[in-house]
PDB file of N, CA and C in Angstrom:
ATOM      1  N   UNK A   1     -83.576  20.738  99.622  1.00  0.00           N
ATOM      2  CA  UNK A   1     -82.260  20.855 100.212  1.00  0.00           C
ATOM      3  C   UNK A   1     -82.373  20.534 101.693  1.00  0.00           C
ATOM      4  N   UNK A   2     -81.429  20.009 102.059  1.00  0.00           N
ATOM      5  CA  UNK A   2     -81.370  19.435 103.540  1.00  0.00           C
ATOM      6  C   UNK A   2     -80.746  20.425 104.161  1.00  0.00           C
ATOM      7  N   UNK A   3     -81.186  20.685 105.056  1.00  0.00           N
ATOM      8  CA  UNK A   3     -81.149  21.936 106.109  1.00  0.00           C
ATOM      9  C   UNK A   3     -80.737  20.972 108.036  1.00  0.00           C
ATOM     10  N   UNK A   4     -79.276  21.405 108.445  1.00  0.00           N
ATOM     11  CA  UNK A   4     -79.972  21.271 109.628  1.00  0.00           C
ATOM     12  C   UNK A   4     -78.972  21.446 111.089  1.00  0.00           C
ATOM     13  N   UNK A   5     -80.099  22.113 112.060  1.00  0.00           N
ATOM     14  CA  UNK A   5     -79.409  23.369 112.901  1.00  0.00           C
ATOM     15  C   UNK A   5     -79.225  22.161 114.766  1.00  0.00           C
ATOM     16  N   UNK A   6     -78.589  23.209 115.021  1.00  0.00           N
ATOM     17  CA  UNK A   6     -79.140  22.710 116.420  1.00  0.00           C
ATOM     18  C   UNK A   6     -79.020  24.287 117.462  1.00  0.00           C
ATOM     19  N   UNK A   7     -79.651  24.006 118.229  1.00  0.00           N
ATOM     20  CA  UNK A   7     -79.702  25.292 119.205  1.00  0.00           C
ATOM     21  C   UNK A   7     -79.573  25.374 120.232  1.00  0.00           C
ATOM     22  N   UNK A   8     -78.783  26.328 121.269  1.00  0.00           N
ATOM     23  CA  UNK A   8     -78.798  26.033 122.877  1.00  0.00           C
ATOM     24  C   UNK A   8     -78.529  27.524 123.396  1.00  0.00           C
ATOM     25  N   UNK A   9     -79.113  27.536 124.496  1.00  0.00           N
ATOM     26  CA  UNK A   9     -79.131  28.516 125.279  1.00  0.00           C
ATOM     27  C   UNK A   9     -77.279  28.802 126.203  1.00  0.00           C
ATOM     28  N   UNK A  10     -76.846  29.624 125.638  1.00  0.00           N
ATOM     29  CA  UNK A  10     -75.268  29.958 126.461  1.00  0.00           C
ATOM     30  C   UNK A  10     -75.234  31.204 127.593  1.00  0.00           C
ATOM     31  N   UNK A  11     -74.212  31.476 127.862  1.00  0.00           N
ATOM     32  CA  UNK A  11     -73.757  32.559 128.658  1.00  0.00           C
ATOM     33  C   UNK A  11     -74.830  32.532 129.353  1.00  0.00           C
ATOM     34  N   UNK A  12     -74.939  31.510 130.622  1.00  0.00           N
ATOM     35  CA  UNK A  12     -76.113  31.653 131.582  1.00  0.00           C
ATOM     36  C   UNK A  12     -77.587  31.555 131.563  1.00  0.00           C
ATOM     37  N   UNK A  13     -77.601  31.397 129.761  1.00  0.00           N
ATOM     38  CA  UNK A  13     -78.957  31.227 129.808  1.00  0.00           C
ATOM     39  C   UNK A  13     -79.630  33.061 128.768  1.00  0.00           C
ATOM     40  N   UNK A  14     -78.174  33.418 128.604  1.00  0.00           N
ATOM     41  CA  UNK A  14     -78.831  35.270 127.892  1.00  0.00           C
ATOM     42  C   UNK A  14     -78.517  35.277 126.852  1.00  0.00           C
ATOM     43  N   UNK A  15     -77.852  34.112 125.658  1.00  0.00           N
ATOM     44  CA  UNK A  15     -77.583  34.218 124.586  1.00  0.00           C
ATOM     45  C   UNK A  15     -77.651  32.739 123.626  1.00  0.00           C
ATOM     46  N   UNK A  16     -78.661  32.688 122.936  1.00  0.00           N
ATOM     47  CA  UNK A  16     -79.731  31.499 121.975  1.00  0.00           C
ATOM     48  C   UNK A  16     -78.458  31.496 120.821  1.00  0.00           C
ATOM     49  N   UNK A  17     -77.973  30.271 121.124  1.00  0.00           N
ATOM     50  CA  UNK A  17     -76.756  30.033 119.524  1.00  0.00           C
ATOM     51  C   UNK A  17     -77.251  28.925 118.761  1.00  0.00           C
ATOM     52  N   UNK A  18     -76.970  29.185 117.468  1.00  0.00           N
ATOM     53  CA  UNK A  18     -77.710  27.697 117.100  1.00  0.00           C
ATOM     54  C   UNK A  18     -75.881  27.792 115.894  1.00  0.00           C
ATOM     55  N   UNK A  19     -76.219  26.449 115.617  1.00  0.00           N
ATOM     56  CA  UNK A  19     -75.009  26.464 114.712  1.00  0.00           C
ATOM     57  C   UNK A  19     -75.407  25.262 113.498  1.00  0.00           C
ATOM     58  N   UNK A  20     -74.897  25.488 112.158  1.00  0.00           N
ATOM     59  CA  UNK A  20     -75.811  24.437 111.018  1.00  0.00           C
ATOM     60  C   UNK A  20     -75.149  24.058 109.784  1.00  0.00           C
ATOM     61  N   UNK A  21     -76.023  23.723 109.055  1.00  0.00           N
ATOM     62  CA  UNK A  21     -75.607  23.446 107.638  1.00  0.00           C
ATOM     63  C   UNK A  21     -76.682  23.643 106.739  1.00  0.00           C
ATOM     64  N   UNK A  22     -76.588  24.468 105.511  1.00  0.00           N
ATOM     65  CA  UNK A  22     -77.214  24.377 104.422  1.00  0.00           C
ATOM     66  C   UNK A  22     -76.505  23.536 104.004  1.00  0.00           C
ATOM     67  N   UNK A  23     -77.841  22.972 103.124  1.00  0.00           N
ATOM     68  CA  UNK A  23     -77.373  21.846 101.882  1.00  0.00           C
ATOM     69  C   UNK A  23     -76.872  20.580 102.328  1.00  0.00           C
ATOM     70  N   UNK A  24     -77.102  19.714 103.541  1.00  0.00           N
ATOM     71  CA  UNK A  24     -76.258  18.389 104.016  1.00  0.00           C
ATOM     72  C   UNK A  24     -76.194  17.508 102.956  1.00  0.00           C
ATOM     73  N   UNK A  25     -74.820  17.268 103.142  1.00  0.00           N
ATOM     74  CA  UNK A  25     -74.682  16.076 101.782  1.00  0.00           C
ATOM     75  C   UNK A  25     -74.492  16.476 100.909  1.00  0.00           C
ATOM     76  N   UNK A  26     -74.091  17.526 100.336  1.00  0.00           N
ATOM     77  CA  UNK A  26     -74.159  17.986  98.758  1.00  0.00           C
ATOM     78  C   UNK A  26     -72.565  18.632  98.479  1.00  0.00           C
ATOM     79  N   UNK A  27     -72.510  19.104  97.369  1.00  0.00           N
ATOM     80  CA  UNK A  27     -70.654  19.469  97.011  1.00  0.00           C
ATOM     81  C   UNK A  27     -70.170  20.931  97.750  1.00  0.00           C
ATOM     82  N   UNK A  28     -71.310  21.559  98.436  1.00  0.00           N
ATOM     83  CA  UNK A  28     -70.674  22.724  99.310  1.00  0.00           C
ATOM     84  C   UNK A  28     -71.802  23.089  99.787  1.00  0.00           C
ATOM     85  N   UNK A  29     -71.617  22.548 100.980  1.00  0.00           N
ATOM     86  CA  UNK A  29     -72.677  23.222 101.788  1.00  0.00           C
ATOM     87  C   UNK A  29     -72.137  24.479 102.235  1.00  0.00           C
ATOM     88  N   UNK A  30     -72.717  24.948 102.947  1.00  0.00           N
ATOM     89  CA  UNK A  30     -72.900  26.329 103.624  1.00  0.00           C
ATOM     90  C   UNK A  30     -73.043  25.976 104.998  1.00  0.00           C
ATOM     91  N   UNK A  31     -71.717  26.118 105.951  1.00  0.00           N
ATOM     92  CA  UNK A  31     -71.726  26.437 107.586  1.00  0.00           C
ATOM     93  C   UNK A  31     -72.284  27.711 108.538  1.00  0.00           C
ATOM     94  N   UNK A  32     -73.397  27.537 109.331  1.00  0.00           N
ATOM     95  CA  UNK A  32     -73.875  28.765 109.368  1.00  0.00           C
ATOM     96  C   UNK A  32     -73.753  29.141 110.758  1.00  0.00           C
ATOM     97  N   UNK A  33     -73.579  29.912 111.690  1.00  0.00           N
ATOM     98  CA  UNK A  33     -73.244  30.358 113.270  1.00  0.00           C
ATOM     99  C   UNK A  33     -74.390  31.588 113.117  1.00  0.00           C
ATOM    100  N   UNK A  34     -75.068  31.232 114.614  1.00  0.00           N
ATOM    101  CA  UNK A  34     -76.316  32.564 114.826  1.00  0.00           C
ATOM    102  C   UNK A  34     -76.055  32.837 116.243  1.00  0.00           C
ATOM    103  N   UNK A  35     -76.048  33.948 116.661  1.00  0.00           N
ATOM    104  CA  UNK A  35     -76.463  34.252 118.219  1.00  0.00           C
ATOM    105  C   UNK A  35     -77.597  35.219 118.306  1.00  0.00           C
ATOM    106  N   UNK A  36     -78.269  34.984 119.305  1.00  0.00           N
ATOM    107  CA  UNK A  36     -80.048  36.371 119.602  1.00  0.00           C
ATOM    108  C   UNK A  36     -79.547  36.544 120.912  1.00  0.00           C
ATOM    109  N   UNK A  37     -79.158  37.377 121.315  1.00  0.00           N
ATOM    110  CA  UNK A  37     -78.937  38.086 122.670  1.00  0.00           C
ATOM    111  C   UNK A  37     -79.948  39.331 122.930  1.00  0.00           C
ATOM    112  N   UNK A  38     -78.966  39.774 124.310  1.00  0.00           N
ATOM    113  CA  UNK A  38     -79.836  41.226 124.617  1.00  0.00           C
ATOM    114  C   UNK A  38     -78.796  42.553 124.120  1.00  0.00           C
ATOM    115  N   UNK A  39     -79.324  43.465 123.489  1.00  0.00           N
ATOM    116  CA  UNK A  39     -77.788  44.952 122.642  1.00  0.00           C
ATOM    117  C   UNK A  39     -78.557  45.627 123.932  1.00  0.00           C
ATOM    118  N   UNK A  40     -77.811  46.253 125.180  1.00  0.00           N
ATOM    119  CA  UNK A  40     -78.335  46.677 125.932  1.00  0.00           C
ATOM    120  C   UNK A  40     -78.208  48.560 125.815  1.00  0.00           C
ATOM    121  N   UNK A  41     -77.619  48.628 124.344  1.00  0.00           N
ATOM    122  CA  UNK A  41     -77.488  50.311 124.061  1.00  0.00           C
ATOM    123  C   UNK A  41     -78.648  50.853 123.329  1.00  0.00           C
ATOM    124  N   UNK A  42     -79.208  49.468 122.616  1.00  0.00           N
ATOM    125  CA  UNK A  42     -80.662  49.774 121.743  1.00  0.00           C
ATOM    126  C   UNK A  42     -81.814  49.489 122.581  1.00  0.00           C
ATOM    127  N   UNK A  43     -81.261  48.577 123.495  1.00  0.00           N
ATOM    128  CA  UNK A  43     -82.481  47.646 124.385  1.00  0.00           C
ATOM    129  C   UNK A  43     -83.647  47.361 123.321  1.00  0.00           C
ATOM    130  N   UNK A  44     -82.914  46.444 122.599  1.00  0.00           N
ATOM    131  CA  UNK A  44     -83.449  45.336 121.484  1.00  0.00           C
ATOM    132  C   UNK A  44     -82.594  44.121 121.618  1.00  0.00           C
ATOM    133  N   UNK A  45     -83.515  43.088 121.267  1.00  0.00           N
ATOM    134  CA  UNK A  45     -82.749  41.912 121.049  1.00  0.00           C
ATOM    135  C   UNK A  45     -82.096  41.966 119.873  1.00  0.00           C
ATOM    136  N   UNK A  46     -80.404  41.794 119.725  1.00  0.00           N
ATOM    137  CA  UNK A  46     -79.951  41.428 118.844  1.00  0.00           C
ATOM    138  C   UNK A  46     -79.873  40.017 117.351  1.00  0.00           C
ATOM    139  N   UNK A  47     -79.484  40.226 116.708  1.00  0.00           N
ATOM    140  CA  UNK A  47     -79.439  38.996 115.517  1.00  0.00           C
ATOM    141  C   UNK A  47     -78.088  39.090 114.963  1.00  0.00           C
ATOM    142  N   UNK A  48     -77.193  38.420 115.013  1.00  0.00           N
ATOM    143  CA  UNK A  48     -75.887  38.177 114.173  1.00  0.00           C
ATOM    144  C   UNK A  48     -75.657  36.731 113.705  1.00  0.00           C
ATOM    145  N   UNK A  49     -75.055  37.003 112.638  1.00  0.00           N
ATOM    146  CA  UNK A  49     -75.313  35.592 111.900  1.00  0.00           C
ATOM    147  C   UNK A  49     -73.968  36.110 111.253  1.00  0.00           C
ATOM    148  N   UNK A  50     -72.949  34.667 111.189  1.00  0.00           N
ATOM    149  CA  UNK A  50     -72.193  34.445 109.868  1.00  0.00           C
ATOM    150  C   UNK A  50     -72.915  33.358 108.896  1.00  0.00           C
ATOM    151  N   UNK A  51     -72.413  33.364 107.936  1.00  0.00           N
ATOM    152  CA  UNK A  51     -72.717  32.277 106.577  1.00  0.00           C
ATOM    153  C   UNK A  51     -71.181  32.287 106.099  1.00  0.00           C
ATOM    154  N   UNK A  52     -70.533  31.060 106.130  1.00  0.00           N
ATOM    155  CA  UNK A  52     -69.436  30.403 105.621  1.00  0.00           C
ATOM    156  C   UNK A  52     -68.037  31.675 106.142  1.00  0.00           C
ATOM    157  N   UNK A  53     -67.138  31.486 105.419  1.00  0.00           N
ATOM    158  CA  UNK A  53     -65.819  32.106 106.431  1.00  0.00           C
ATOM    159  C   UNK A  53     -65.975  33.817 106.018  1.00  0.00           C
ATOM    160  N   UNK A  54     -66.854  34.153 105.543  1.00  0.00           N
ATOM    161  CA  UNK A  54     -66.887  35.678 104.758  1.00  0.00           C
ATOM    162  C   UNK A  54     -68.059  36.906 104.590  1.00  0.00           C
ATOM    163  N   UNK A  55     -69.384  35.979 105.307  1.00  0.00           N
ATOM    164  CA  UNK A  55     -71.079  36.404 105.573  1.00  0.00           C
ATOM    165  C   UNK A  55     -70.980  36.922 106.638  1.00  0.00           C
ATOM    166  N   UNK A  56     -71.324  38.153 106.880  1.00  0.00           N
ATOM    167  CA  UNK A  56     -72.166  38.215 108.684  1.00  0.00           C
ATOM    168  C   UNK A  56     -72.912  39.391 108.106  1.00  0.00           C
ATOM    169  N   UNK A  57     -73.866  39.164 109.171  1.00  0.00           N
ATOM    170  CA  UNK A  57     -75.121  39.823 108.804  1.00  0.00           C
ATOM    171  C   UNK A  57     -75.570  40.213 110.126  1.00  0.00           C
ATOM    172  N   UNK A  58     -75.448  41.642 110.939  1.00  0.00           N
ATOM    173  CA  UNK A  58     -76.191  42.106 111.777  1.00  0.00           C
ATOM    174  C   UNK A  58     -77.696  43.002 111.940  1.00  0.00           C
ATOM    175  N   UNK A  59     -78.428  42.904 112.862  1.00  0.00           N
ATOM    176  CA  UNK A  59     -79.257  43.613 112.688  1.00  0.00           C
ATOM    177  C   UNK A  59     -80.576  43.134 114.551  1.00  0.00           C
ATOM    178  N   UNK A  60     -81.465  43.559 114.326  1.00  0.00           N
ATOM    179  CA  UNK A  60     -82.409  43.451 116.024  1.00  0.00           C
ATOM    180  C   UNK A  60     -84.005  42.660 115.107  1.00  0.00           C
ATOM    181  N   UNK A  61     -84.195  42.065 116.549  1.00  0.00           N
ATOM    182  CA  UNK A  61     -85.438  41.317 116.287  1.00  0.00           C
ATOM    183  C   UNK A  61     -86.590  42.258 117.081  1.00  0.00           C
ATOM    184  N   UNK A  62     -87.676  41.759 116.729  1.00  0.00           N
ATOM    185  CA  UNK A  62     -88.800  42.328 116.958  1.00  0.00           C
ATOM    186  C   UNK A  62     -89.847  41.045 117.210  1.00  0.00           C
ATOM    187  N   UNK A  63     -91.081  41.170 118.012  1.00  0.00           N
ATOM    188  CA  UNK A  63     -92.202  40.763 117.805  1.00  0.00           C
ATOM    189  C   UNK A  63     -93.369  41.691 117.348  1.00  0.00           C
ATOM    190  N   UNK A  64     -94.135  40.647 116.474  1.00  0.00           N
ATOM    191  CA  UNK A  64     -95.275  41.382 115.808  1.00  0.00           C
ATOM    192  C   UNK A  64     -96.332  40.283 115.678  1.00  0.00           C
ATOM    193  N   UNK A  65     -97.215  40.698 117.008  1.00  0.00           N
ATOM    194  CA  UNK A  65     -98.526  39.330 116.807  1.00  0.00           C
ATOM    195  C   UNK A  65     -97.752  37.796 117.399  1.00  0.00           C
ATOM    196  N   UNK A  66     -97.542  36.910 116.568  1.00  0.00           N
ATOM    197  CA  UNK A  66     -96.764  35.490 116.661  1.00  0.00           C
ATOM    198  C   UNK A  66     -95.509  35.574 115.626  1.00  0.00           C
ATOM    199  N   UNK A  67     -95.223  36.329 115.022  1.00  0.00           N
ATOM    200  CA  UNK A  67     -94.324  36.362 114.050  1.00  0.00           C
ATOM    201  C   UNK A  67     -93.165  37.512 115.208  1.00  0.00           C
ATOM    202  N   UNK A  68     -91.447  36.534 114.417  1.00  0.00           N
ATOM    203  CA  UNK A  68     -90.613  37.250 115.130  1.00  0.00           C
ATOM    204  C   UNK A  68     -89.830  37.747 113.465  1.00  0.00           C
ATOM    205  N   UNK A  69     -89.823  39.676 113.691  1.00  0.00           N
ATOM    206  CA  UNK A  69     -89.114  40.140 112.460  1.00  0.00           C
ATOM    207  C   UNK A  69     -87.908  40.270 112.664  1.00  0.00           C
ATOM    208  N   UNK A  70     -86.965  39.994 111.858  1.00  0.00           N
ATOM    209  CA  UNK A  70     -85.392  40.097 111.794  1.00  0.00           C
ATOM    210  C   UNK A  70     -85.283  40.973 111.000  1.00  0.00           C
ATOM    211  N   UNK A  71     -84.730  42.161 111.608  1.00  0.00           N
ATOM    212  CA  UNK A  71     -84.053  43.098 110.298  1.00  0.00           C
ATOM    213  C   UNK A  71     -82.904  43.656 110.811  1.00  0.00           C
ATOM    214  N   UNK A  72     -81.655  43.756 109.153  1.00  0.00           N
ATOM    215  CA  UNK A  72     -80.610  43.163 109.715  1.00  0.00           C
ATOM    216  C   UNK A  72     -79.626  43.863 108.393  1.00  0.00           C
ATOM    217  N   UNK A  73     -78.918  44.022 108.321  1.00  0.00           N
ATOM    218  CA  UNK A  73     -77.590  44.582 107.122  1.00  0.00           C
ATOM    219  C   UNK A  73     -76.498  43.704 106.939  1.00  0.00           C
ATOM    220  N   UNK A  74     -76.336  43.324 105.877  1.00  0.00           N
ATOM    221  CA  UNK A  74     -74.937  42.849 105.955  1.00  0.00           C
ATOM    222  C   UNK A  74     -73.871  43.608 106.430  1.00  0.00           C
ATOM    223  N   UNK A  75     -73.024  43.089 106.750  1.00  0.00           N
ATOM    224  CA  UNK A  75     -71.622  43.900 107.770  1.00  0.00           C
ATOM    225  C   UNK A  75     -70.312  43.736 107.311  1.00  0.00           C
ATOM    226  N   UNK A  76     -70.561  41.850 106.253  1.00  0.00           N
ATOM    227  CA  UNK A  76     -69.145  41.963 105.120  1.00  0.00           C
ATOM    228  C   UNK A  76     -69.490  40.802 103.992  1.00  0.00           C
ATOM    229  N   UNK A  77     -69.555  41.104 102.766  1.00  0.00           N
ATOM    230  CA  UNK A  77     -69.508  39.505 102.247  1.00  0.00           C
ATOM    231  C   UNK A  77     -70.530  40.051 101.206  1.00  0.00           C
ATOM    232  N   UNK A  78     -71.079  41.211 101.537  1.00  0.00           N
ATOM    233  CA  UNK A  78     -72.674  41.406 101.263  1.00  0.00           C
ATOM    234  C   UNK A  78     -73.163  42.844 101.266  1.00  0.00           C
ATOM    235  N   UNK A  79     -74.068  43.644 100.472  1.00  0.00           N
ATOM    236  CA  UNK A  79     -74.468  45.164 101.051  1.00  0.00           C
ATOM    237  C   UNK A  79     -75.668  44.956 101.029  1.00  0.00           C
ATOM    238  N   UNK A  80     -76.383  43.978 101.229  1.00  0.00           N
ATOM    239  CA  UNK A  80     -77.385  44.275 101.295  1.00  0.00           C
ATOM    240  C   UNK A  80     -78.566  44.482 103.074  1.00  0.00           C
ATOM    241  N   UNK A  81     -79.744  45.095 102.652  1.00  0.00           N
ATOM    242  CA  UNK A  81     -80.687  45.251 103.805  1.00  0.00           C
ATOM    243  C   UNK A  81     -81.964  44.588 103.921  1.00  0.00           C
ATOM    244  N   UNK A  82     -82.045  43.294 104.871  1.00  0.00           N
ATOM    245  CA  UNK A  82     -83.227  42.839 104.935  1.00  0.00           C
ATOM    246  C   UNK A  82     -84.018  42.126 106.108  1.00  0.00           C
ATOM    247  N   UNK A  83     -85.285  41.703 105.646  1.00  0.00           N
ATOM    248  CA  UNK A  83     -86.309  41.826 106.716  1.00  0.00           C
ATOM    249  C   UNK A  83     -86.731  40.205 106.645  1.00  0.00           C
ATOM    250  N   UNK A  84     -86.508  39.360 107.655  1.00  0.00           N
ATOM    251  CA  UNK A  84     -87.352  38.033 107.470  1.00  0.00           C
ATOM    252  C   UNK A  84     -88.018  37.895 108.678  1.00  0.00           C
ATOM    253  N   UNK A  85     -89.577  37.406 108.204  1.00  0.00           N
ATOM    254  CA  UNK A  85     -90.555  37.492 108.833  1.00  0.00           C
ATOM    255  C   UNK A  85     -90.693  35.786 109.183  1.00  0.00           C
ATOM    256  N   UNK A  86     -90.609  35.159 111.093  1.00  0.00           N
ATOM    257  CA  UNK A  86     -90.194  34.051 111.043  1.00  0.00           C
ATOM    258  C   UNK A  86     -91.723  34.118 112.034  1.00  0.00           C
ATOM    259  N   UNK A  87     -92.366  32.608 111.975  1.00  0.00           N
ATOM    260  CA  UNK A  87     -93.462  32.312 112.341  1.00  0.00           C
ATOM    261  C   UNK A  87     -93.027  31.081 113.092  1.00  0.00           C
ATOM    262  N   UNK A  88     -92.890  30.793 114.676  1.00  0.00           N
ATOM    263  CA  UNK A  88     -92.295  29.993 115.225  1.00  0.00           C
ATOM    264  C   UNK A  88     -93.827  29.465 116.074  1.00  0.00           C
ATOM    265  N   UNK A  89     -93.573  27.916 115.964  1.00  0.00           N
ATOM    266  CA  UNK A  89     -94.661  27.134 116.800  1.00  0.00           C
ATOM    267  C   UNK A  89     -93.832  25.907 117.173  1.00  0.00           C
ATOM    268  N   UNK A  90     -94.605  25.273 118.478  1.00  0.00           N
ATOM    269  CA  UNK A  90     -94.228  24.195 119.147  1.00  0.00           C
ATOM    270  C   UNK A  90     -93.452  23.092 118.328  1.00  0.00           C
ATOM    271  N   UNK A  91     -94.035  22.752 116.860  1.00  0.00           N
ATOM    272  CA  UNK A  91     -93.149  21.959 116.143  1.00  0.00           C
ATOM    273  C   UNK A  91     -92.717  22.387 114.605  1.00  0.00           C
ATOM    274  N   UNK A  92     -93.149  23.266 114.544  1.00  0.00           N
ATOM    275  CA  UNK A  92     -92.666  24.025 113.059  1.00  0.00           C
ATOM    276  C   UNK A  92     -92.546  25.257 113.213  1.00  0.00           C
ATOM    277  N   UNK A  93     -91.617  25.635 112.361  1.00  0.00           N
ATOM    278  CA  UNK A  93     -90.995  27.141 111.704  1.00  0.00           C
ATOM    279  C   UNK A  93     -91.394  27.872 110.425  1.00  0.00           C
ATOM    280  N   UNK A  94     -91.776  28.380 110.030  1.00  0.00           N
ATOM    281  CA  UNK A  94     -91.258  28.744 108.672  1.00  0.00           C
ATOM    282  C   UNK A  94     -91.157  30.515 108.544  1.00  0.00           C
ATOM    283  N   UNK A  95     -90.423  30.652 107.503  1.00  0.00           N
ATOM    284  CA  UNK A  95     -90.167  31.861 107.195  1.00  0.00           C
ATOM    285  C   UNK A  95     -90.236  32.323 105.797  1.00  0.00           C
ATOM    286  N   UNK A  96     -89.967  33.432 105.822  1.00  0.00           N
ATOM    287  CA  UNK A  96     -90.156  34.328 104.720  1.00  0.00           C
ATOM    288  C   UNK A  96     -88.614  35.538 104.409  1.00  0.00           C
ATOM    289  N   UNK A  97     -88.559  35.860 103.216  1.00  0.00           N
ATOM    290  CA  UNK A  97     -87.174  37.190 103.082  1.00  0.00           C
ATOM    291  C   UNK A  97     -87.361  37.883 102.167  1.00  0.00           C
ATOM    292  N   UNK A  98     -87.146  39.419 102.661  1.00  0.00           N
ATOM    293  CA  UNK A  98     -87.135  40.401 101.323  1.00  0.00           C
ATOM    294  C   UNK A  98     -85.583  41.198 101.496  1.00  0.00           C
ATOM    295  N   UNK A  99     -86.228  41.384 100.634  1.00  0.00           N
ATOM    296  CA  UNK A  99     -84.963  43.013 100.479  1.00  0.00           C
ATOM    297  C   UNK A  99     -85.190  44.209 100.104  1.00  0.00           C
ATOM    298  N   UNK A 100     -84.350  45.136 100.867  1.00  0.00           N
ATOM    299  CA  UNK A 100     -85.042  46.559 100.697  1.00  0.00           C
ATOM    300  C   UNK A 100     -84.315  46.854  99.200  1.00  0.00           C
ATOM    301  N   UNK A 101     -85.495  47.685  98.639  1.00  0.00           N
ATOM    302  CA  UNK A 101     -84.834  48.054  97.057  1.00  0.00           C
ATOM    303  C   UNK A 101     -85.868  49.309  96.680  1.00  0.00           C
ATOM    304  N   UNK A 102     -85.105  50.718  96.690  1.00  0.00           N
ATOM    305  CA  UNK A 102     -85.953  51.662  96.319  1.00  0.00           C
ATOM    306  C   UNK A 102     -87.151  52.076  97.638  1.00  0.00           C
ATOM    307  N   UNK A 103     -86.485  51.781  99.147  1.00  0.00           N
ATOM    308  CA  UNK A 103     -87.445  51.959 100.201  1.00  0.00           C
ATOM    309  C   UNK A 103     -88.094  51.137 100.179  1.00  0.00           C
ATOM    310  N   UNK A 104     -88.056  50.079  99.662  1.00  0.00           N
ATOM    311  CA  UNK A 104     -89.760  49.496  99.474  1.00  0.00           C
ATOM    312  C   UNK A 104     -89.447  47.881  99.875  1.00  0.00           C
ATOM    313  N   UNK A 105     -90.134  47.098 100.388  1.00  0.00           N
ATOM    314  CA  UNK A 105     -89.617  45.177 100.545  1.00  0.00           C
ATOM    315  C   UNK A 105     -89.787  44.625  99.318  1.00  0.00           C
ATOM    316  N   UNK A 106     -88.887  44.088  99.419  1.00  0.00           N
ATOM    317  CA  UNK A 106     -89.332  42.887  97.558  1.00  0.00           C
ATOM    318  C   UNK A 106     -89.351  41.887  97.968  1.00  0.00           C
ATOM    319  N   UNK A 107     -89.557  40.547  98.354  1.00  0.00           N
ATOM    320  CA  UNK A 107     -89.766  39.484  98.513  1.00  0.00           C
ATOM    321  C   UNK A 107     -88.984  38.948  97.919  1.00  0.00           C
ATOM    322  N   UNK A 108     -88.061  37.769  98.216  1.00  0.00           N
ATOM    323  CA  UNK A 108     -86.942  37.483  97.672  1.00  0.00           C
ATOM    324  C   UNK A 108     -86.919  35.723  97.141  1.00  0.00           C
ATOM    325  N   UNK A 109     -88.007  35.565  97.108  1.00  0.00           N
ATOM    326  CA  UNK A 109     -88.764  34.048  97.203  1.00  0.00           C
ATOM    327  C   UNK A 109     -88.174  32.961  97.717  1.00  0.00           C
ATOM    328  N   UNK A 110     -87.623  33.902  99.067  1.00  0.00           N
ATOM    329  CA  UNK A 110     -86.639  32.624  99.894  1.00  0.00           C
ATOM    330  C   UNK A 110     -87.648  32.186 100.727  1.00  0.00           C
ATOM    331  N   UNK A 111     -88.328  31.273 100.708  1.00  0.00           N
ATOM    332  CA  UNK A 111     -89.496  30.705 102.216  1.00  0.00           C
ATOM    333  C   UNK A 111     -88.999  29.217 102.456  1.00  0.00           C
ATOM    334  N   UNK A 112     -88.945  29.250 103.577  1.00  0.00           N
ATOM    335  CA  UNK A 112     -88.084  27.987 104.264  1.00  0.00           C
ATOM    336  C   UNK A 112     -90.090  27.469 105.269  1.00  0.00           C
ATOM    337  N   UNK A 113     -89.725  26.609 105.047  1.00  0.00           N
ATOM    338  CA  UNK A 113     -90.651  25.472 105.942  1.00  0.00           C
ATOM    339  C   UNK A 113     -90.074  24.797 107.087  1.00  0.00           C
ATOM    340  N   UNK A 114     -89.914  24.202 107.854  1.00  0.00           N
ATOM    341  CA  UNK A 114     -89.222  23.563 108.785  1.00  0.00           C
ATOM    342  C   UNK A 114     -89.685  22.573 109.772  1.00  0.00           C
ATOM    343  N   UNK A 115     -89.441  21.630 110.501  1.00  0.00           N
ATOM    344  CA  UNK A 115     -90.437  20.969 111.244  1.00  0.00           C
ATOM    345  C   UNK A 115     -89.239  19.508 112.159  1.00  0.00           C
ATOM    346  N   UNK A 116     -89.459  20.043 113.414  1.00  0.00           N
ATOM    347  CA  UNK A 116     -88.927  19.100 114.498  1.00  0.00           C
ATOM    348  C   UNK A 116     -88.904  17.980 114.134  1.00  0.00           C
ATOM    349  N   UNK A 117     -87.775  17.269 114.538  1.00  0.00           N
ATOM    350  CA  UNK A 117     -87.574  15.645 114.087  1.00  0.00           C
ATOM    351  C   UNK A 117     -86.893  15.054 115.304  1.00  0.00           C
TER     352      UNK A 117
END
């Protein structure tokens, strides 16, 4: 599936938006809007994401080692709670997603690959 984002630094330089498409070219893609700011009540970096006119998904990022964790709740569209573990380098991405079920992560065999063009 063709995947594809673009990203820029707003509001002065304190808030990373990227904006995209799942699926390019195909009978319904998926429009996607992200912002990573600063939540200055948690003093965590934030994560909000919509997916198409009815998804949003909030939740705070973390670093761990080279990996950045997203964990995050749906807020409408969705009940669910989850954790993606994103591995960012100079020309590739990839990631990983679970979901919480019974306390515990399940792996959701969503892994995305990615790579600068």
């Amino acid at each position: 599936m063709k995947v594809q984002f673009t990203f820029k630094l707003t509001h002065g330089g304190q808030v990373l938006e990227s904006n995209g498409v799942v699926g390019v070219g195909t009978k319904n893609p998926m429009h996607a809007h992200a912002c990573i700011g600063w939540d200055p009540v948690a003093k965590q970096v934030y994560y909000l994401d919509q997916h198409g006119a009815d998804t949003i998904y909030f939740g705070h990022v973390t670093r761990e080692g080279d990996d950045l964790i997203f964990d995050f709740n749906a807020l409408s569209g969705d009940t669910g709670h989850y954790r993606s573990v994103s591995h960012v380098q100079s020309d590739s991405y990839g990631s990983t997603m679970a979901t919480e079920k019974d306390g515990k992560w399940v792996d959701m065999g969503f892994h995305i690959g990615l790579h600068r063009v």
